[in-house]
N, C-alpha and C. Protein backbone atom coordinates (compact mmCIF):
# COMPACT_ATOMS: atom_id res chain seq x y z
N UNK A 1 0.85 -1.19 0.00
CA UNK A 1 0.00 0.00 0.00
C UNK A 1 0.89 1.25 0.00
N UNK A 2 0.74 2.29 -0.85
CA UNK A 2 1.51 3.41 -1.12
C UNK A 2 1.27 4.22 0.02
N UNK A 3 2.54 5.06 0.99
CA UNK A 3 2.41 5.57 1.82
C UNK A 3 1.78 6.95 1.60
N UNK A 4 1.37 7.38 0.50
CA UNK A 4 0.95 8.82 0.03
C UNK A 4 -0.04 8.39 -1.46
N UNK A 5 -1.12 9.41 -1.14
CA UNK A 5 -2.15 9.11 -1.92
C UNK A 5 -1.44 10.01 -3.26
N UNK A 6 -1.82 9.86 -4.02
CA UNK A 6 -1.69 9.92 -5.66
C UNK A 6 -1.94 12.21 -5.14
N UNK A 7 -2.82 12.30 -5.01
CA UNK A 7 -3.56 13.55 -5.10
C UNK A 7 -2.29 14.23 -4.05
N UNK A 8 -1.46 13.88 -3.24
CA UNK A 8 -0.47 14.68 -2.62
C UNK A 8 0.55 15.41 -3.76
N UNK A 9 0.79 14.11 -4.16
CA UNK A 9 1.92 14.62 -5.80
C UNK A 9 1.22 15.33 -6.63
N UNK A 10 0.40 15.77 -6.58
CA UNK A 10 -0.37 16.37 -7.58
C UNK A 10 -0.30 17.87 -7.29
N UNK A 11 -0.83 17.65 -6.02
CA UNK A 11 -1.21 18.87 -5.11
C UNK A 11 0.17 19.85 -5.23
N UNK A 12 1.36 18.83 -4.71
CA UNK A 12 2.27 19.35 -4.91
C UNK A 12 2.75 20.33 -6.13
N UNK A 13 2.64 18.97 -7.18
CA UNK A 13 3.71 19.76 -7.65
C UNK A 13 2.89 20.73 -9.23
N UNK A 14 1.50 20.35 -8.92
CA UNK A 14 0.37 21.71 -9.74
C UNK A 14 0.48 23.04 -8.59
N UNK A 15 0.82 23.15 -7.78
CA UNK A 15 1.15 24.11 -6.22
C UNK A 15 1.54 25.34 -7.05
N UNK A 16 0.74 26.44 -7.31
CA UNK A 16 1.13 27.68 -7.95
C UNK A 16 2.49 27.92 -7.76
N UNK A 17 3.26 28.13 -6.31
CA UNK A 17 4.74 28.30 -5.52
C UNK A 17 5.37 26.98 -6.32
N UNK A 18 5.01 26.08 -6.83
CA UNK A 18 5.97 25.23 -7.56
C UNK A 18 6.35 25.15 -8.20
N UNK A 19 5.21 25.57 -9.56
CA UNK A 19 5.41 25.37 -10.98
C UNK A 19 6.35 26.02 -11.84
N UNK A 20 6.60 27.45 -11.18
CA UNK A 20 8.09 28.12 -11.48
C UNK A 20 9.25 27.16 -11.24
N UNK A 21 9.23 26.23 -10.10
CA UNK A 21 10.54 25.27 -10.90
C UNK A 21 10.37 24.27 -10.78
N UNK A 22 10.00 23.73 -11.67
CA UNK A 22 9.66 22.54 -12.43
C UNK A 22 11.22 22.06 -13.02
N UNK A 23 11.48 23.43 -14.05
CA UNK A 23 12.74 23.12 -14.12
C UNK A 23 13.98 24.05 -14.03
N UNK A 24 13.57 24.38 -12.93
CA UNK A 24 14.83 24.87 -12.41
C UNK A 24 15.99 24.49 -12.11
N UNK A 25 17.32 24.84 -11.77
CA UNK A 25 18.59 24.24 -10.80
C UNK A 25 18.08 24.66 -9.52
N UNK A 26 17.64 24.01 -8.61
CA UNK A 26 17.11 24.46 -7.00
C UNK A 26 17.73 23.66 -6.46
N UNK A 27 18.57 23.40 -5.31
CA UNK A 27 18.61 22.54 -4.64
C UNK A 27 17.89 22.59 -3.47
N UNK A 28 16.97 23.66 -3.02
CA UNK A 28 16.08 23.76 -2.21
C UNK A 28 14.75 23.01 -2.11
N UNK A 29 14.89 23.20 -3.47
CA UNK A 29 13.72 22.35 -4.32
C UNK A 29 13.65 21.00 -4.79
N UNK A 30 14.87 20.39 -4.66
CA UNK A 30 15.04 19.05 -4.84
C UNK A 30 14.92 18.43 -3.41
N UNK A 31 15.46 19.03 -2.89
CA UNK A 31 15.68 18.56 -1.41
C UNK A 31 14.16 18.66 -0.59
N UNK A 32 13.05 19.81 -0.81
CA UNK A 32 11.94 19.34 -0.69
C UNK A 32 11.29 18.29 -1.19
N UNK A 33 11.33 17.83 -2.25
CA UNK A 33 10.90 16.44 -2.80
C UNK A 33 11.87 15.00 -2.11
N UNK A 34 13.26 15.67 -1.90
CA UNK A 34 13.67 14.09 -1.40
C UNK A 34 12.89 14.37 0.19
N UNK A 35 12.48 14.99 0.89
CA UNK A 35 11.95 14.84 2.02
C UNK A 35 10.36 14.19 2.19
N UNK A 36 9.74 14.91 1.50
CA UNK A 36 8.44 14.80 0.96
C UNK A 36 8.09 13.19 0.36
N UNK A 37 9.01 13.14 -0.80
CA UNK A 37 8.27 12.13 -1.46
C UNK A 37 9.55 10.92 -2.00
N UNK A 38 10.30 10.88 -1.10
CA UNK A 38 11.48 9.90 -1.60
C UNK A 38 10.79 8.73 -1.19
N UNK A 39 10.20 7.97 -0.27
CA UNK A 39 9.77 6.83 0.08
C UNK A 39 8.71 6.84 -1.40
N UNK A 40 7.77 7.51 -1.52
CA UNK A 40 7.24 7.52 -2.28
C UNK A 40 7.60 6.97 -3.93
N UNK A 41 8.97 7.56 -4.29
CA UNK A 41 9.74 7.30 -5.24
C UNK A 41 10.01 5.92 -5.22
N UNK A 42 10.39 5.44 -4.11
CA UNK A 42 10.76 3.91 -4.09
C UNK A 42 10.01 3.08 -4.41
N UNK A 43 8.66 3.47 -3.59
CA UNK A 43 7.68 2.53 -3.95
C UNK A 43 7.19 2.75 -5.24
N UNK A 44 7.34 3.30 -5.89
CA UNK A 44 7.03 3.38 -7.57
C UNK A 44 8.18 2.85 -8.31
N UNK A 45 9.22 2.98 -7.64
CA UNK A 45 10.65 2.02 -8.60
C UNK A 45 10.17 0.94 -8.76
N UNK A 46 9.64 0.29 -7.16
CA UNK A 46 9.04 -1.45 -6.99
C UNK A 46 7.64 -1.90 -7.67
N UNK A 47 7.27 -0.82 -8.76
CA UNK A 47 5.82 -1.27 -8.95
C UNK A 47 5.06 -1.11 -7.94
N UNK A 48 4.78 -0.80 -6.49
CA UNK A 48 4.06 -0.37 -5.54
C UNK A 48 2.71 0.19 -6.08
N UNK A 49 3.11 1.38 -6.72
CA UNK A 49 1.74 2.33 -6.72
C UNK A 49 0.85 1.87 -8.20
N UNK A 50 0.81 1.03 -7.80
CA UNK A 50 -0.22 -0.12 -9.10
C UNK A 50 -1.81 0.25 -9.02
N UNK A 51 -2.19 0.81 -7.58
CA UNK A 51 -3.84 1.27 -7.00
C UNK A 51 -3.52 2.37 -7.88
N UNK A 52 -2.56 3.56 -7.95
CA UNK A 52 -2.45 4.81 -8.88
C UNK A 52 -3.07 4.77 -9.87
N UNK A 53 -2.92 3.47 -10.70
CA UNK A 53 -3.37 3.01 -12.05
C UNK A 53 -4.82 3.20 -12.52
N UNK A 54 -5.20 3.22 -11.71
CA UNK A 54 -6.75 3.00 -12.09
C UNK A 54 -7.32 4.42 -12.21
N UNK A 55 -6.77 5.47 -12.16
CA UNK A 55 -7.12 6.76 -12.90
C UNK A 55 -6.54 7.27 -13.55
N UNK A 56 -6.87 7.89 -14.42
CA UNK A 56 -5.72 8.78 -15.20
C UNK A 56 -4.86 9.63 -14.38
N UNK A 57 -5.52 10.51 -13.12
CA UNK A 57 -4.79 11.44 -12.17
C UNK A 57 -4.01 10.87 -11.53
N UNK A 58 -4.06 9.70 -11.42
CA UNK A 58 -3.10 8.24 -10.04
C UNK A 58 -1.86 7.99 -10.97
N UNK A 59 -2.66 7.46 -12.63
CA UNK A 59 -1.31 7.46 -13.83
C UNK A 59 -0.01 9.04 -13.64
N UNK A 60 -0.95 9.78 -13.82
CA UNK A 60 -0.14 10.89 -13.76
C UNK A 60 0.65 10.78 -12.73
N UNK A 61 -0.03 11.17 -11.24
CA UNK A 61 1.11 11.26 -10.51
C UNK A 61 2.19 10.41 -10.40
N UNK A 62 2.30 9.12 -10.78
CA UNK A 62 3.09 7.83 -11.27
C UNK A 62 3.86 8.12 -12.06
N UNK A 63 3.94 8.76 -12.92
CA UNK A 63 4.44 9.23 -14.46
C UNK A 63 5.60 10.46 -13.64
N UNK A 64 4.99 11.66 -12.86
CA UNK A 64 5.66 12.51 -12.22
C UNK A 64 6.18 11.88 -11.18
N UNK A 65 5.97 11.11 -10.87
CA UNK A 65 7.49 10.47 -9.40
C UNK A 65 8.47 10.10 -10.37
N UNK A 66 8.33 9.03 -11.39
CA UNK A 66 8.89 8.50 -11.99
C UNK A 66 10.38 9.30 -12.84
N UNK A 67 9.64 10.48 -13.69
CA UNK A 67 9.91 10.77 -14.30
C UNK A 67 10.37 12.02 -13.68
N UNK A 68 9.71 12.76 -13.50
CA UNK A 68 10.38 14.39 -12.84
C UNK A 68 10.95 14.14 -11.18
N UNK A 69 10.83 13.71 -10.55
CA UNK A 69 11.08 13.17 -9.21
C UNK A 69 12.70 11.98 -9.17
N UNK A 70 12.61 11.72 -10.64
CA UNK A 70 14.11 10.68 -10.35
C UNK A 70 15.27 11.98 -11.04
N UNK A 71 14.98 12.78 -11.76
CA UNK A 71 15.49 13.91 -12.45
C UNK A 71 15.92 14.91 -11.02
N UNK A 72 15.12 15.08 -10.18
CA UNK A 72 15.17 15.84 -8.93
C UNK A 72 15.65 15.51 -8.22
N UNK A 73 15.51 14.54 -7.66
CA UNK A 73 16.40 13.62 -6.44
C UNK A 73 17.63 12.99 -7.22
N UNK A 74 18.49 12.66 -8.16
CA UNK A 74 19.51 12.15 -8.30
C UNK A 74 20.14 12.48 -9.61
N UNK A 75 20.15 14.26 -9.69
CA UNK A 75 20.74 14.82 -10.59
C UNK A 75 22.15 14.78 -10.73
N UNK A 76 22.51 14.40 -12.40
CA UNK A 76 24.42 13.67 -12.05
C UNK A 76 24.54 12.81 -11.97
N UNK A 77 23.36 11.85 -11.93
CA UNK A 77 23.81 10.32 -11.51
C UNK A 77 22.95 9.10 -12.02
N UNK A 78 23.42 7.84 -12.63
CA UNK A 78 22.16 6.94 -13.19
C UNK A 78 21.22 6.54 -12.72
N UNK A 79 20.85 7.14 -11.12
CA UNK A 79 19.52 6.76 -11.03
C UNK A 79 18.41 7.66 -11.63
N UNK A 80 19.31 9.12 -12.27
CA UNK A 80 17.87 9.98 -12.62
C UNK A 80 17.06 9.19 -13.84
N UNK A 81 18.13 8.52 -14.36
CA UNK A 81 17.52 7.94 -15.82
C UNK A 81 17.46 5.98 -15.63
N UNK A 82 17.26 5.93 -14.68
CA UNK A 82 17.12 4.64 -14.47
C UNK A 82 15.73 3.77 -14.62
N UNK A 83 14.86 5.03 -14.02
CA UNK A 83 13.62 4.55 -14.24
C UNK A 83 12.34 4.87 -15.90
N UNK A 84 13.69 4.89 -16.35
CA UNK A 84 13.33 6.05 -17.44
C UNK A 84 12.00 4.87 -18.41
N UNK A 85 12.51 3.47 -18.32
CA UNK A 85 11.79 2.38 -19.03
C UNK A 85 10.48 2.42 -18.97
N UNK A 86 10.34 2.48 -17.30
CA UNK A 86 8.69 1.89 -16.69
C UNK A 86 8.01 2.92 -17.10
N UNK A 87 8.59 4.20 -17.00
CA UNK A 87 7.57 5.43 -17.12
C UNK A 87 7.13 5.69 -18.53
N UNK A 88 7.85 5.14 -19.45
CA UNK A 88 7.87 5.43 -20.91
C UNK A 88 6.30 4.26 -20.94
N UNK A 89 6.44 3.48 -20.81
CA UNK A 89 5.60 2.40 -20.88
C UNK A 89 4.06 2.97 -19.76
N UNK A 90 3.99 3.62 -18.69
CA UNK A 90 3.19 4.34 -18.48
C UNK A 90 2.36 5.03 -19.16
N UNK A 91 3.58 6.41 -19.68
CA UNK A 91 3.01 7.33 -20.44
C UNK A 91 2.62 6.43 -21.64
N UNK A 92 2.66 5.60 -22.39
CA UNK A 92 1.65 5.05 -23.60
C UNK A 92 0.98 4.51 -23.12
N UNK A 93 0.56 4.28 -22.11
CA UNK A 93 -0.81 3.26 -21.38
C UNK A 93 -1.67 5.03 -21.43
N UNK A 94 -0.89 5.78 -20.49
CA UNK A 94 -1.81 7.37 -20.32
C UNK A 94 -2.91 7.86 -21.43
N UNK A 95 -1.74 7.95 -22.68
CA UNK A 95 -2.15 8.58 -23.81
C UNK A 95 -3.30 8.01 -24.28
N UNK A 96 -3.35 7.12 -24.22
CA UNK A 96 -4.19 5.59 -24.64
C UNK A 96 -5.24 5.83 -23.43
N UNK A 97 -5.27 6.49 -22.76
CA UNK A 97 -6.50 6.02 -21.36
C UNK A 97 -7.89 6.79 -22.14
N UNK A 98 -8.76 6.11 -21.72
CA UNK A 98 -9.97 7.21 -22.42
C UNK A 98 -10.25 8.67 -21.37
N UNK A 99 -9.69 8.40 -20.41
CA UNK A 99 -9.44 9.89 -19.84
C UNK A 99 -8.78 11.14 -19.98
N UNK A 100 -7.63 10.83 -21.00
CA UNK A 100 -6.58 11.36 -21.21
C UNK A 100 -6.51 12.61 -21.66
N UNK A 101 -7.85 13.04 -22.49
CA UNK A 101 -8.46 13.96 -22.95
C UNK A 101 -9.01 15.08 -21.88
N UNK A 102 -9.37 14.50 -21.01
CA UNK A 102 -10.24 15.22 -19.81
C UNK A 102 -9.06 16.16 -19.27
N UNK A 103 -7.70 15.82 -19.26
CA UNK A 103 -6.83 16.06 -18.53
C UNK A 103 -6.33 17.70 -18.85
N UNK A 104 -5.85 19.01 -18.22
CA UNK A 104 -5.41 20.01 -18.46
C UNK A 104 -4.22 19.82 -18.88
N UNK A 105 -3.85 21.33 -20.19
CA UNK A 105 -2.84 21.02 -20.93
C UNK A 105 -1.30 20.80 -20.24
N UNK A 106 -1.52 21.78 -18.76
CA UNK A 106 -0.10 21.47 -17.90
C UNK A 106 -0.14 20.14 -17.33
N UNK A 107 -1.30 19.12 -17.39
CA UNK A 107 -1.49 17.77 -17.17
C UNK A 107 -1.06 16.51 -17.92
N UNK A 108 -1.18 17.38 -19.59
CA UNK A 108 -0.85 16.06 -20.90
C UNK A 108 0.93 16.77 -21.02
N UNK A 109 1.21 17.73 -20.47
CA UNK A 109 2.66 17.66 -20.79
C UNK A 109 3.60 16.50 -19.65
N UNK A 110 2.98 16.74 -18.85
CA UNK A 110 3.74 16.06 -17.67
C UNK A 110 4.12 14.77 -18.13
N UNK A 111 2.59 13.78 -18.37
CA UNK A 111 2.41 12.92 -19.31
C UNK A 111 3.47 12.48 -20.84
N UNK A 112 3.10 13.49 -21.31
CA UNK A 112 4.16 13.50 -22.56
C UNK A 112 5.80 13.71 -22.40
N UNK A 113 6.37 14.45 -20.89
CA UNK A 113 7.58 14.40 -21.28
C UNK A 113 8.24 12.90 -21.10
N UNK A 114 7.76 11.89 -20.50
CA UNK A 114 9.03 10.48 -20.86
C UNK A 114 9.43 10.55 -22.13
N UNK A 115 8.36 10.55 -23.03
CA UNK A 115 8.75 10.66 -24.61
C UNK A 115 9.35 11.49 -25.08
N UNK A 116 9.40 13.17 -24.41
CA UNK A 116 10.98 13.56 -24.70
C UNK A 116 12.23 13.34 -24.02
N UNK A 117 11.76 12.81 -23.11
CA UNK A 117 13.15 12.03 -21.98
C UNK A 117 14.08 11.19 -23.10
N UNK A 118 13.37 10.41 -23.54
CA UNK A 118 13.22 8.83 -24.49
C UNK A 118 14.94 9.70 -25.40
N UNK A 119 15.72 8.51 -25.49
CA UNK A 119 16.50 8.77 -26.81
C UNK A 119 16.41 8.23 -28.28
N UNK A 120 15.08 7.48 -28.09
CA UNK A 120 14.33 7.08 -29.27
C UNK A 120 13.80 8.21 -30.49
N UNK A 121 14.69 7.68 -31.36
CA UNK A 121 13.64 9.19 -32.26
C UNK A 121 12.49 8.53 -32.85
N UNK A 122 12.43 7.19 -32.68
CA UNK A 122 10.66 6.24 -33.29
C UNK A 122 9.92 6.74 -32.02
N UNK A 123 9.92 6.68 -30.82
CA UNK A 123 9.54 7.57 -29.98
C UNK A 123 9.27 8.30 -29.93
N UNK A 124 9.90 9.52 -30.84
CA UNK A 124 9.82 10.98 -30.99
C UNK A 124 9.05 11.38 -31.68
N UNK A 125 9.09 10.54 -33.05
CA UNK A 125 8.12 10.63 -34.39
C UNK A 125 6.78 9.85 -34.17
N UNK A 126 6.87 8.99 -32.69
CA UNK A 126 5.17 8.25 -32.49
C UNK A 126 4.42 9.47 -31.70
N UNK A 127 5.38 10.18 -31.38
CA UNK A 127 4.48 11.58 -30.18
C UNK A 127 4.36 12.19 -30.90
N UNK A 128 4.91 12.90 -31.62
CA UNK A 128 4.37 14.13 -32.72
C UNK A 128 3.27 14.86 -32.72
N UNK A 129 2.23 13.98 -33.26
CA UNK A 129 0.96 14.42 -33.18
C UNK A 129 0.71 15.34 -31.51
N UNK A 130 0.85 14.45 -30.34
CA UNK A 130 0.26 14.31 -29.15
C UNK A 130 0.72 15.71 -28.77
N UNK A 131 2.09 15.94 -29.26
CA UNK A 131 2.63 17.03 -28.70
C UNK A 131 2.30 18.44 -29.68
N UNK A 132 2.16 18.18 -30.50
CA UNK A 132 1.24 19.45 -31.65
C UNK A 132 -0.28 19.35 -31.33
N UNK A 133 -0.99 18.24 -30.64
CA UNK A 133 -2.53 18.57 -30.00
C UNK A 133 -2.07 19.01 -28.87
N UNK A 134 -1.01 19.18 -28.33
CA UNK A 134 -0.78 20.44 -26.90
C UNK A 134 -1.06 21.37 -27.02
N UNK A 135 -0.88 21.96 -28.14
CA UNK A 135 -1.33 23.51 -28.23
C UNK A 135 -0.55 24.71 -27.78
N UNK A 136 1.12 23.42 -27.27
CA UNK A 136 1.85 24.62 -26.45
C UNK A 136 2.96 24.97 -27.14
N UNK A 137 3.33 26.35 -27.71
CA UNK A 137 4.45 26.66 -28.43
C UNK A 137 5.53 26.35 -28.01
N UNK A 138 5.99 26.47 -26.48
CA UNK A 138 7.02 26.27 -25.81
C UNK A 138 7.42 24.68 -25.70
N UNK A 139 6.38 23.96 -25.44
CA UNK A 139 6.45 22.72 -25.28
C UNK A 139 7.03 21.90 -26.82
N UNK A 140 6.69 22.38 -27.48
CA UNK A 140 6.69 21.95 -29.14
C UNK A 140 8.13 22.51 -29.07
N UNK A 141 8.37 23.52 -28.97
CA UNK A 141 9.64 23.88 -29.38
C UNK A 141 11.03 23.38 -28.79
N UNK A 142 10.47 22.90 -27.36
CA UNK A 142 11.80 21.89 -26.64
C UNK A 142 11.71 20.70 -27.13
N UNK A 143 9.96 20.13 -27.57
CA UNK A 143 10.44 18.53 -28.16
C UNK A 143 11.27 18.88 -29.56
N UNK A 144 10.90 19.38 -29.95
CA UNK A 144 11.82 20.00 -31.38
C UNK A 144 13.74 19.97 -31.48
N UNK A 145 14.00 20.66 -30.21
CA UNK A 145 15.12 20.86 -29.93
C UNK A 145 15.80 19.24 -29.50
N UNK A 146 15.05 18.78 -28.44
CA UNK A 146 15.14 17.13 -28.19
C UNK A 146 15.92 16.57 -29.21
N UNK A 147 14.57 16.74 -30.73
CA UNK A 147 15.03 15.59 -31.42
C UNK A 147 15.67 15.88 -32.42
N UNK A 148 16.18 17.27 -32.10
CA UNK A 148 17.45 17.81 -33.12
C UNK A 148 18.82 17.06 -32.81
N UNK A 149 18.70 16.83 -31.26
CA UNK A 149 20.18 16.52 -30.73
C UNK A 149 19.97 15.16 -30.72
N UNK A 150 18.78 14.61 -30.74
CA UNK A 150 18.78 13.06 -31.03
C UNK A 150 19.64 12.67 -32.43
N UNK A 151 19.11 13.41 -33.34
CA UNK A 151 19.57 13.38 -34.70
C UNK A 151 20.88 13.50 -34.78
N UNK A 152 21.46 14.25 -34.36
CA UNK A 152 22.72 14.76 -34.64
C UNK A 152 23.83 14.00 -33.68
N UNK A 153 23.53 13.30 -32.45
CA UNK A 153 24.57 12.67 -31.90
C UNK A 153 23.34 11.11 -31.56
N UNK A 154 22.56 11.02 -31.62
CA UNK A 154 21.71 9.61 -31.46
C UNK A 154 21.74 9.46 -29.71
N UNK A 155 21.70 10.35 -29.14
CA UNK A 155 21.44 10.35 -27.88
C UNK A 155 22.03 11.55 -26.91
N UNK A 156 21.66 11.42 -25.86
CA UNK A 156 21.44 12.85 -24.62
C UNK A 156 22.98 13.19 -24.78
N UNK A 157 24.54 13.81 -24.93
CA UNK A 157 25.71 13.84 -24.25
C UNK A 157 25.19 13.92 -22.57
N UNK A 158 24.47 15.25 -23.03
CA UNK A 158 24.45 15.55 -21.16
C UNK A 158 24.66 14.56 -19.93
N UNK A 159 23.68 13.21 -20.65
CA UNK A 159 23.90 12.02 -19.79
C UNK A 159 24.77 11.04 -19.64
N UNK A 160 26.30 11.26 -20.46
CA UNK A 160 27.09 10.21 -20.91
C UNK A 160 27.72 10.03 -19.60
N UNK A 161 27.97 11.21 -18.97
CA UNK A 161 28.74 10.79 -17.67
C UNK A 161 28.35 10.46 -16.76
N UNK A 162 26.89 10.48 -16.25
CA UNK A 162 26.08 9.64 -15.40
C UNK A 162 25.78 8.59 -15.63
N UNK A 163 26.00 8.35 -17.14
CA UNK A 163 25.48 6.61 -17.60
C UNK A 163 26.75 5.79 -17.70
N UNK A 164 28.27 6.34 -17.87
CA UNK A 164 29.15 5.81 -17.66
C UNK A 164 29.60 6.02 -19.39
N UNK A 165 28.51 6.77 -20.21
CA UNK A 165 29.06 6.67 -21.39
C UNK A 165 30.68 7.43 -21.84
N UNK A 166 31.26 6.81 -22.67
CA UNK A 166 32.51 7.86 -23.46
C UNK A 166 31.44 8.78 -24.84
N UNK A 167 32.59 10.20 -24.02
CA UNK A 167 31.50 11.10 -25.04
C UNK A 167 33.02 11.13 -26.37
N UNK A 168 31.68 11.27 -27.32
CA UNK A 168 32.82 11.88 -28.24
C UNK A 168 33.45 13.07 -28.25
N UNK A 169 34.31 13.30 -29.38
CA UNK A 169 34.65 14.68 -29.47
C UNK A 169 33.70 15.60 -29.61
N UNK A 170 32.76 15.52 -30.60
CA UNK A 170 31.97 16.54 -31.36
C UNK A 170 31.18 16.51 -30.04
N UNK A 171 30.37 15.56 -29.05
CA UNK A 171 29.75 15.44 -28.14
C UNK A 171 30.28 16.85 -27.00
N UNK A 172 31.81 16.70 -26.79
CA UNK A 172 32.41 17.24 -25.73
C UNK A 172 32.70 19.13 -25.99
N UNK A 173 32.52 19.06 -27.51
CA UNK A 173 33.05 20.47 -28.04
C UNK A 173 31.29 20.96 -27.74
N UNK A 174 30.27 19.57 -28.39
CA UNK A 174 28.88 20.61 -28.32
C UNK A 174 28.18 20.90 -26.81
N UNK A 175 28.95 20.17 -25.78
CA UNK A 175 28.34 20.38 -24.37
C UNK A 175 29.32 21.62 -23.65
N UNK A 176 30.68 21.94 -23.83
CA UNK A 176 31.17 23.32 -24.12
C UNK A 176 30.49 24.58 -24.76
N UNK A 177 30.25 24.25 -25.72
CA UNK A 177 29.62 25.42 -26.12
C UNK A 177 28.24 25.99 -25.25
N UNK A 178 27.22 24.44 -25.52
CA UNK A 178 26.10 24.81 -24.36
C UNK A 178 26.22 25.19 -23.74
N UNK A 179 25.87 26.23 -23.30
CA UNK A 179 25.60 26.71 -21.71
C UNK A 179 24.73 26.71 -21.08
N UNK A 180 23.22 26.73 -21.96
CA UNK A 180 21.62 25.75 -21.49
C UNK A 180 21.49 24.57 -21.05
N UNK A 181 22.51 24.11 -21.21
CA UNK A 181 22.42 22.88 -20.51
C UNK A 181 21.51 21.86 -21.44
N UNK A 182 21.27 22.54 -22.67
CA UNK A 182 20.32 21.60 -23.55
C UNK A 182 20.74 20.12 -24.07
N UNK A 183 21.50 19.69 -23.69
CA UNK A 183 22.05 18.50 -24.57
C UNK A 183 21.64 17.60 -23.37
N UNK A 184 20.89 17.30 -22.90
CA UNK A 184 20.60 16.28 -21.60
C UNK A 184 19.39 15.78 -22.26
């Protein structure tokens, strides 16, 4: 049984005082979530929050531990992208829910980012649509950027050194130049 109902994570992190960093560098802000909702996290690593399932809002908050919550708590390191599998496989159960529609547009992004997490560009090109029925310029324009750098190096640099990968050259000259930090 999940020690925190689905609607806490929600509460949270839809929390007007939150949504400014979503994606921020905070460590104030990470460190509220490892306090808050790290047990929580675990039990969603273990398949735990399986009762979540049965709504689209329970999916969601599942999708956001998973996905924005392993990014928060273990930035720099392979557990942010560890859980990166289960949640991908979530979010296409989500999209697919007949609720999915009901959901607000800061609701189907949350949803939709595993698939820009994803270093899949068949991934990238199966969302397309989902992410042009967002309606959100901004949102469109980072999956855009995503799958520019997918294209051009076939996966994140940003993450080579947390995953243990060797970056290349062109990898190491284009994460120098970044200073957005966009290549993750």
């Amino acid at each position: 049984m999940p020690t925190k109902k689905y609607e806490e994570v929600l509460n949270f992190w839809f929390d007007p005082d939150v949504i400014p960093l979503h994606f921020a560098d905070d460590h104030d802000f990470d460190e509220s979530i490892r306090e808050r909702f790290l047990e929580t996290w675990e039990e969603a690593c273990e398949g735990l929050l399986v009762e979540w399932r049965k709504t689209i809002r329970g999916r969601l908050a599942e999708i956001i531990v998973l996905d924005q919550f392993s990014r928060n708590l273990w930035l720099d390191s392979n557990k942010a992208y560890a859980q990166d599998k289960m949640v991908l496989i979530l979010a296409q159960e989500a999209v697919n829910h007949p609720e999915y529609k009901s959901l607000s547009q800061k609701e189907k992004q949350f949803i939709l980012l595993p698939f820009m997490h994803s270093e899949s560009l068949a991934l990238h090109d199966w969302t397309k649509h989902y992410f042009l029925d967002l309606g959100n310029e901004e949102v469109l324009r980072f999956e855009k950027l995503h799958q520019e750098v997918l294209e051009k190096f076939g996966r994140y640099p940003n993450r080579n050194s947390a995953l243990g990968r060797e970056s290349t050259s062109e990898e190491l000259r284009a994460l120098e130049i970044s200073k957005n930090g966009f290549y993750s």
